[in-house]
C-alpha atoms as a PDB file:
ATOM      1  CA  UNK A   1     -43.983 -44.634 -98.249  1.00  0.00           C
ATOM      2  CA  UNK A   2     -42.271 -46.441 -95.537  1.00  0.00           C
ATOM      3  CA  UNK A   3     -43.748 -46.169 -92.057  1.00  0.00           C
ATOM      4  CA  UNK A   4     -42.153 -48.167 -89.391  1.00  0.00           C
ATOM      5  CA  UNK A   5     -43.997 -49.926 -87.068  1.00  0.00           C
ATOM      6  CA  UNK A   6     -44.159 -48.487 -83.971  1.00  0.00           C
ATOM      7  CA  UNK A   7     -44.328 -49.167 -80.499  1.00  0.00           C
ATOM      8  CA  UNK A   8     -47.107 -51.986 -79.463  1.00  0.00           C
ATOM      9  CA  UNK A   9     -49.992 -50.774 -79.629  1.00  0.00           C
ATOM     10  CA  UNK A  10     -51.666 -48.875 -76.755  1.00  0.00           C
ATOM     11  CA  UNK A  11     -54.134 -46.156 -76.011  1.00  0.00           C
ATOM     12  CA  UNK A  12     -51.142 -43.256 -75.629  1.00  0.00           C
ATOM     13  CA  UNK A  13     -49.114 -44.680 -78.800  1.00  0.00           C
ATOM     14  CA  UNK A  14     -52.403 -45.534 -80.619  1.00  0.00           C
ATOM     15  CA  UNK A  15     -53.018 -41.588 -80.347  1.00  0.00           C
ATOM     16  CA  UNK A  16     -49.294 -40.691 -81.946  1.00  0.00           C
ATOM     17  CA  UNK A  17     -49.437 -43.332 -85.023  1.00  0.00           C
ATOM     18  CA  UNK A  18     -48.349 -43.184 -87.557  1.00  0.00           C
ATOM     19  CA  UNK A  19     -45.040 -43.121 -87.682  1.00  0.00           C
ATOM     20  CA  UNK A  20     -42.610 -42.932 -89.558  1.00  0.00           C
ATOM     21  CA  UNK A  21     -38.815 -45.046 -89.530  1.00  0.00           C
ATOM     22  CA  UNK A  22     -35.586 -42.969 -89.377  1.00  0.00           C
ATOM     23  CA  UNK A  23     -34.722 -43.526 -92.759  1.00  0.00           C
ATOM     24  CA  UNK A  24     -37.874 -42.429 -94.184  1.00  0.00           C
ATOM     25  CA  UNK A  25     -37.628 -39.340 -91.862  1.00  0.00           C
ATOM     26  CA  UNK A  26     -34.143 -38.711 -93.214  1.00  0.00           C
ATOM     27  CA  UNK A  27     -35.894 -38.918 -97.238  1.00  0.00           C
ATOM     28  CA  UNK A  28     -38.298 -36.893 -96.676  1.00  0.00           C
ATOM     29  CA  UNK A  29     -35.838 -34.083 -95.092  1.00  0.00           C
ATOM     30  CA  UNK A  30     -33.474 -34.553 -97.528  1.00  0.00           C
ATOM     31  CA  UNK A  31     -31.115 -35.383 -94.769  1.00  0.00           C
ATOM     32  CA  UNK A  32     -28.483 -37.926 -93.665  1.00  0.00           C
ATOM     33  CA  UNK A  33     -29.860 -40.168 -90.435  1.00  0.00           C
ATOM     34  CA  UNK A  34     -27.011 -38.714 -88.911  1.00  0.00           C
ATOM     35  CA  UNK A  35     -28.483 -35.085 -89.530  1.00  0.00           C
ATOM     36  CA  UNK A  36     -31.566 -36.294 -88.094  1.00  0.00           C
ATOM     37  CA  UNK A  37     -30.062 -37.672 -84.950  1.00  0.00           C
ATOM     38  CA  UNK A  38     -28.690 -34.019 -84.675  1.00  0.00           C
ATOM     39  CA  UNK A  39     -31.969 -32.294 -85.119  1.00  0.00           C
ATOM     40  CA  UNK A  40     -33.526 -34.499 -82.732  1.00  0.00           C
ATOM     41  CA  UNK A  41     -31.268 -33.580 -80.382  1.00  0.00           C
ATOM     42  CA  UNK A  42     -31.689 -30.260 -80.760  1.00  0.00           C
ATOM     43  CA  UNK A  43     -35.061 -30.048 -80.460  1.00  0.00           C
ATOM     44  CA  UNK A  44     -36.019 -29.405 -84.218  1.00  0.00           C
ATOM     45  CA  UNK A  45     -37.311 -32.760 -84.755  1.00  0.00           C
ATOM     46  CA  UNK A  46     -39.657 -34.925 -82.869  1.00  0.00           C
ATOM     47  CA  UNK A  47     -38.099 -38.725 -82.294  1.00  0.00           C
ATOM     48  CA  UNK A  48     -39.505 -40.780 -79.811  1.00  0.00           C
ATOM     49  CA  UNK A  49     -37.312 -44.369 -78.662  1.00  0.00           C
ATOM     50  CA  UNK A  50     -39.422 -47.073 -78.448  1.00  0.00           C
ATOM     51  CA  UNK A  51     -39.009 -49.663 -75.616  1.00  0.00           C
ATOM     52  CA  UNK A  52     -36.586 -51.915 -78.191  1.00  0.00           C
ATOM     53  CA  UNK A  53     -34.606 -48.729 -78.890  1.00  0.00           C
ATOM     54  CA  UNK A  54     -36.021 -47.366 -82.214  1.00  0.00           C
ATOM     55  CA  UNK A  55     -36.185 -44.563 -83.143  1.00  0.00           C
ATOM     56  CA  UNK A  56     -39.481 -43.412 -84.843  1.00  0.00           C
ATOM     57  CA  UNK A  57     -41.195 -39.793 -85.795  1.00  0.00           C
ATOM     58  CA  UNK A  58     -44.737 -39.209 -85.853  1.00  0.00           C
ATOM     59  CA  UNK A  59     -45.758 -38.477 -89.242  1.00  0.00           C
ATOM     60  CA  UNK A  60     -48.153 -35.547 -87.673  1.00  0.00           C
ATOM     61  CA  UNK A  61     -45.413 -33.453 -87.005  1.00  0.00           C
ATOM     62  CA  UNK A  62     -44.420 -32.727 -90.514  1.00  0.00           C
ATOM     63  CA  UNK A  63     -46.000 -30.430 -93.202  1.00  0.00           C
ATOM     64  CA  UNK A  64     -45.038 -29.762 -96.924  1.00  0.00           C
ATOM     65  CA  UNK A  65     -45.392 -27.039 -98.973  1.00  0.00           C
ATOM     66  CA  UNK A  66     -46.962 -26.486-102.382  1.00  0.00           C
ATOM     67  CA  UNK A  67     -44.101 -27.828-103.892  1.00  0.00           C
ATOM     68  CA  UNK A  68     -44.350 -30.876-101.746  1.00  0.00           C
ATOM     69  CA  UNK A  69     -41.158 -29.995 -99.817  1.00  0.00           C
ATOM     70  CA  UNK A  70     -41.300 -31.950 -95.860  1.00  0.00           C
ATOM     71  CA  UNK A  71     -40.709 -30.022 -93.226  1.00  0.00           C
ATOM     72  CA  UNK A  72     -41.060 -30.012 -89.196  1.00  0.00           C
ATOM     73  CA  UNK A  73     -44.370 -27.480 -88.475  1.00  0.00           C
ATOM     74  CA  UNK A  74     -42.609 -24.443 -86.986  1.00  0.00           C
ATOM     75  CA  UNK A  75     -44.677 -24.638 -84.126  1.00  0.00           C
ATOM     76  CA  UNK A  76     -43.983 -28.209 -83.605  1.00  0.00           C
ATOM     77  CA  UNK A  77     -40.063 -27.145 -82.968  1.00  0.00           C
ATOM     78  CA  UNK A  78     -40.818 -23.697 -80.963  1.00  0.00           C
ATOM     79  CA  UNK A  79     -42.259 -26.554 -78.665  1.00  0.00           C
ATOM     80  CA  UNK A  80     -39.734 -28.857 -78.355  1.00  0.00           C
ATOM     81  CA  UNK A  81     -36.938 -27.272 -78.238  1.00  0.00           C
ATOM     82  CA  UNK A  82     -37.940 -25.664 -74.874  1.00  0.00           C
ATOM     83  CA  UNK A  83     -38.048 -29.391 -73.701  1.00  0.00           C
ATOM     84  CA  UNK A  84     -34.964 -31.263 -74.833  1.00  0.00           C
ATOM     85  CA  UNK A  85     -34.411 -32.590 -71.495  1.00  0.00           C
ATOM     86  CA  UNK A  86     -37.558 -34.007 -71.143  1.00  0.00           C
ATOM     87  CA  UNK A  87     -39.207 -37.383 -71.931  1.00  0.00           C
ATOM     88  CA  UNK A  88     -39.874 -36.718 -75.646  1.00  0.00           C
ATOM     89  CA  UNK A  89     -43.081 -39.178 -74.993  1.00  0.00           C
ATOM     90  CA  UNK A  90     -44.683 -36.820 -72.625  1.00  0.00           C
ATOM     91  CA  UNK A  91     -43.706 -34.003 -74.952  1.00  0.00           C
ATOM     92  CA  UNK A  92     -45.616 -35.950 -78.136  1.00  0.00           C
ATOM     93  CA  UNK A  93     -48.603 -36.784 -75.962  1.00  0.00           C
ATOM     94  CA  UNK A  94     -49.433 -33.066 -74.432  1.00  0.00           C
ATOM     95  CA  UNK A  95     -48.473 -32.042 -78.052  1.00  0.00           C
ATOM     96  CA  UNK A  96     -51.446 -34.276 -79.132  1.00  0.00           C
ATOM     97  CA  UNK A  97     -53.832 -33.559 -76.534  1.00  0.00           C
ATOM     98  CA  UNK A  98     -57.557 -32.310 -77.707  1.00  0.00           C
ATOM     99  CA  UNK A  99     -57.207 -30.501 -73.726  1.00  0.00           C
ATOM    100  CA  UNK A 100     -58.131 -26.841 -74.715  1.00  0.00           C
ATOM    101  CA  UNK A 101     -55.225 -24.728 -72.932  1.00  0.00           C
ATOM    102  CA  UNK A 102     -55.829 -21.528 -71.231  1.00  0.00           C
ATOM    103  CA  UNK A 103     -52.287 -20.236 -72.132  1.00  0.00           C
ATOM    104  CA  UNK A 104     -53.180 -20.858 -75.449  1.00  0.00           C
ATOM    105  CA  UNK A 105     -56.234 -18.902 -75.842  1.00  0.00           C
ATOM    106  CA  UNK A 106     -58.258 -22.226 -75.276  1.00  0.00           C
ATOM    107  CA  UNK A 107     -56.816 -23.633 -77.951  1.00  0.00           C
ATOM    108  CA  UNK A 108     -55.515 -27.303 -78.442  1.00  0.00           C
ATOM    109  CA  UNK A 109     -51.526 -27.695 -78.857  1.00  0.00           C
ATOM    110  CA  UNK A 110     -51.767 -28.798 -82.261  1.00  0.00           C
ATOM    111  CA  UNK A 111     -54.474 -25.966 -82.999  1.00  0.00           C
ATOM    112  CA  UNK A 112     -52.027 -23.507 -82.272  1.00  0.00           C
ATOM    113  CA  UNK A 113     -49.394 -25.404 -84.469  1.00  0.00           C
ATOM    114  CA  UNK A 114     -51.136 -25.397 -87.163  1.00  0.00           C
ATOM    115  CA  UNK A 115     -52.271 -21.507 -86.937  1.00  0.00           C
ATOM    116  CA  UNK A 116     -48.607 -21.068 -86.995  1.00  0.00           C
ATOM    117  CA  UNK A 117     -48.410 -19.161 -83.552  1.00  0.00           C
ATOM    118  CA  UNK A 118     -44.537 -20.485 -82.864  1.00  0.00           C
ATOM    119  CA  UNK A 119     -43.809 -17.978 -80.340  1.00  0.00           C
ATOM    120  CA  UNK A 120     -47.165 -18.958 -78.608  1.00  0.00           C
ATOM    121  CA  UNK A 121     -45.706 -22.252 -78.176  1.00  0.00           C
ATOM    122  CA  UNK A 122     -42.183 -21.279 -77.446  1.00  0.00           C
ATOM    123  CA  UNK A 123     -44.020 -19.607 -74.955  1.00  0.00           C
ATOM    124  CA  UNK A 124     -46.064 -22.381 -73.351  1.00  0.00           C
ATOM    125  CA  UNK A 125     -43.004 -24.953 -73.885  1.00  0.00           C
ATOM    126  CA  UNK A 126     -40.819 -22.971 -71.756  1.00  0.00           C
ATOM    127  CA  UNK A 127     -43.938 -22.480 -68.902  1.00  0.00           C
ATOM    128  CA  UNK A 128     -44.506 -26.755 -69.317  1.00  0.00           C
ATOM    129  CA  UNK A 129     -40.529 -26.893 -68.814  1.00  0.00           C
ATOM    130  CA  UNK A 130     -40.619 -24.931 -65.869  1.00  0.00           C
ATOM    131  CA  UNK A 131     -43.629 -26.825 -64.256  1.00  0.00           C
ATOM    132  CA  UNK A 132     -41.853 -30.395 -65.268  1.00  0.00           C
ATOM    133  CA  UNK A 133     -38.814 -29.236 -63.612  1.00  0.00           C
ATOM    134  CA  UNK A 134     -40.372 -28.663 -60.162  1.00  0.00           C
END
């Protein structure tokens, strides 16, 4: 499987790895890169730009079923796309933080993502957007 390499490495990326390149994103999709770049966009996929312009995906964010179909976790998209506008960085990194959130029963972002509670983190995206945007 092709991962790309990544940002240097650092504490905050160090936390995301791995990740994966966009054309290995768009294989595992079954997807064009172009249909990526929309779903990115849109929220529905998590793409972060690295500081030479790449774009990569961290692998964390995807799931498969039992027929080893890739997907985006539900959760994982309920989040995002309440914070298009935002640095998609900051988004990855709260996504990933072990911090035990009181909106989210004192659970851990990806906790909650992997429970499958997507309005629970529609829920808490839209709050985060709202306390970004002050």
């Amino acid at each position: 499987m092709e991962q790309a390499a990544g940002p240097e490495t650092n504490p905050l990326t160090d936390r995301l790895r791995p990740f994966w390149s966009l054309r290995r994103t768009a294989k595992a999709l079954g997807l064009s890169e172009a249909q990526v770049h929309e779903r990115v966009a849109a929220g529905n996929v998590l793409g972060l730009t690295t500081s030479d312009q790449v774009l990569v995906f961290p692998v964390w964010q995807f799931t498969s079923d039992p027929d080893e179909v890739v997907r985006v976790y539900p959760g994982v998209q309920a989040f995002c796309r309440e914070l298009t506008d935002q640095d998609q960085w900051s988004v990855a990194i709260l996504l990933k933080s072990d911090r035990r959130v009181d909106e989210l029963d004192g659970r851990a972002p990806m906790d909650v993502v992997r429970a499958g509670d997507e309005a629970q983190l529609a829920a808490y995206g839209h709050q985060v957007w709202r306390e970004w945007r002050q």
